[in-house]
Protein backbone atom coordinates (compact mmCIF):
# COMPACT_ATOMS: atom_id res chain seq x y z
CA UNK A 1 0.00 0.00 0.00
CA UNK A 2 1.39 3.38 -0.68
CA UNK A 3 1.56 6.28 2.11
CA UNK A 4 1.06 9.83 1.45
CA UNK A 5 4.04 11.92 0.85
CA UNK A 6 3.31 13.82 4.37
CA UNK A 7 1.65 12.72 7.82
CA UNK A 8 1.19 14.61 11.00
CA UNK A 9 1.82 12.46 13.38
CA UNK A 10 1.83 15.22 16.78
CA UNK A 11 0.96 18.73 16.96
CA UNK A 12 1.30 21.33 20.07
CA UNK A 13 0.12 24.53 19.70
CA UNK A 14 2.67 26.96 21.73
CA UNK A 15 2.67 30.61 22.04
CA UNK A 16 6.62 32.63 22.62
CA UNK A 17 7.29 35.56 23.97
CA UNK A 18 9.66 37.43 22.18
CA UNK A 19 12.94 35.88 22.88
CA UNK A 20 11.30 32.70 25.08
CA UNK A 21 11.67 29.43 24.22
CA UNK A 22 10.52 26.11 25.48
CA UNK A 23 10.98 22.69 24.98
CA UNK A 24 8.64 20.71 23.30
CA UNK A 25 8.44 16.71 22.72
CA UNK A 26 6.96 13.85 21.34
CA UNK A 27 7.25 10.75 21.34
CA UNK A 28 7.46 8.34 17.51
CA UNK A 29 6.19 4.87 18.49
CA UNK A 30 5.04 1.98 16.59
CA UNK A 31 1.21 3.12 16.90
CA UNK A 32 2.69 6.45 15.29
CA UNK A 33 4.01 4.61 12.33
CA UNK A 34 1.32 2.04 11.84
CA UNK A 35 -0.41 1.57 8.26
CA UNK A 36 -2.56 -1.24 6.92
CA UNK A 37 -1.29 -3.38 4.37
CA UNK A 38 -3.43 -4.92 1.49
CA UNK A 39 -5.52 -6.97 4.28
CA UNK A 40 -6.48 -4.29 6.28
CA UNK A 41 -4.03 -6.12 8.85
CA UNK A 42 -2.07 -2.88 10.80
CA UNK A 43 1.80 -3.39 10.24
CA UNK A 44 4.91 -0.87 10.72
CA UNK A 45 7.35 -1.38 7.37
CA UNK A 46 10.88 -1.18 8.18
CA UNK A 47 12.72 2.03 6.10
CA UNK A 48 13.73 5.44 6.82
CA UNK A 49 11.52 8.35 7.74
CA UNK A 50 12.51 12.17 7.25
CA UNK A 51 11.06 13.42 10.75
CA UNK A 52 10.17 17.66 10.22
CA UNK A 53 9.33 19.89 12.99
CA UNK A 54 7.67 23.49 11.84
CA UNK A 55 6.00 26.11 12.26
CA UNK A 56 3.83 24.89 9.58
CA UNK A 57 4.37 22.27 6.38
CA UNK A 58 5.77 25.11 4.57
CA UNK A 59 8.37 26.25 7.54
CA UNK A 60 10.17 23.17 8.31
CA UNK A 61 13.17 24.42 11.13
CA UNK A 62 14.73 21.07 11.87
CA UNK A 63 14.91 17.56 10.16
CA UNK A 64 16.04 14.62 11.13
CA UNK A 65 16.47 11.04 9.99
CA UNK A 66 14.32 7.78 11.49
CA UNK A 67 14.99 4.05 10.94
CA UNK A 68 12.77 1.10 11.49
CA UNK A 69 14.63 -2.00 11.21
CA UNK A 70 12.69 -5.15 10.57
């Protein structure tokens, strides 16, 4: 089965001061990554994920790289 180009998979809405910052984080689990495969049966593919944090799909700040081994 094919997956979309994009998926959000967490969102927190913050508001900053000027000049504050926080930390912010989620966690990536299996039930984050899950898709259904031709059977409708819910598996999690092994490959590489580009992970993207942003102010918004078109203000990406910080990417990083996740793998799923089998």
């Amino acid at each position: 089965m094919a997956r979309p180009v994009r998926e959000l998979k967490g969102f927190e809405r913050i508001h900053l001061k000027k000049g504050e910052s926080k930390t912010v984080s989620f966690d990536i689990g299996p039930e984050q990554l899950t898709m259904f495969d031709k059977d409708l049966n819910p598996v999690v593919e092994p490959g590489s994920f580009i992970i993207m944090i942003g102010a918004s799909s078109n203000d990406i700040r910080l990417r990083t790289l996740l793998t799923v081994k089998e």
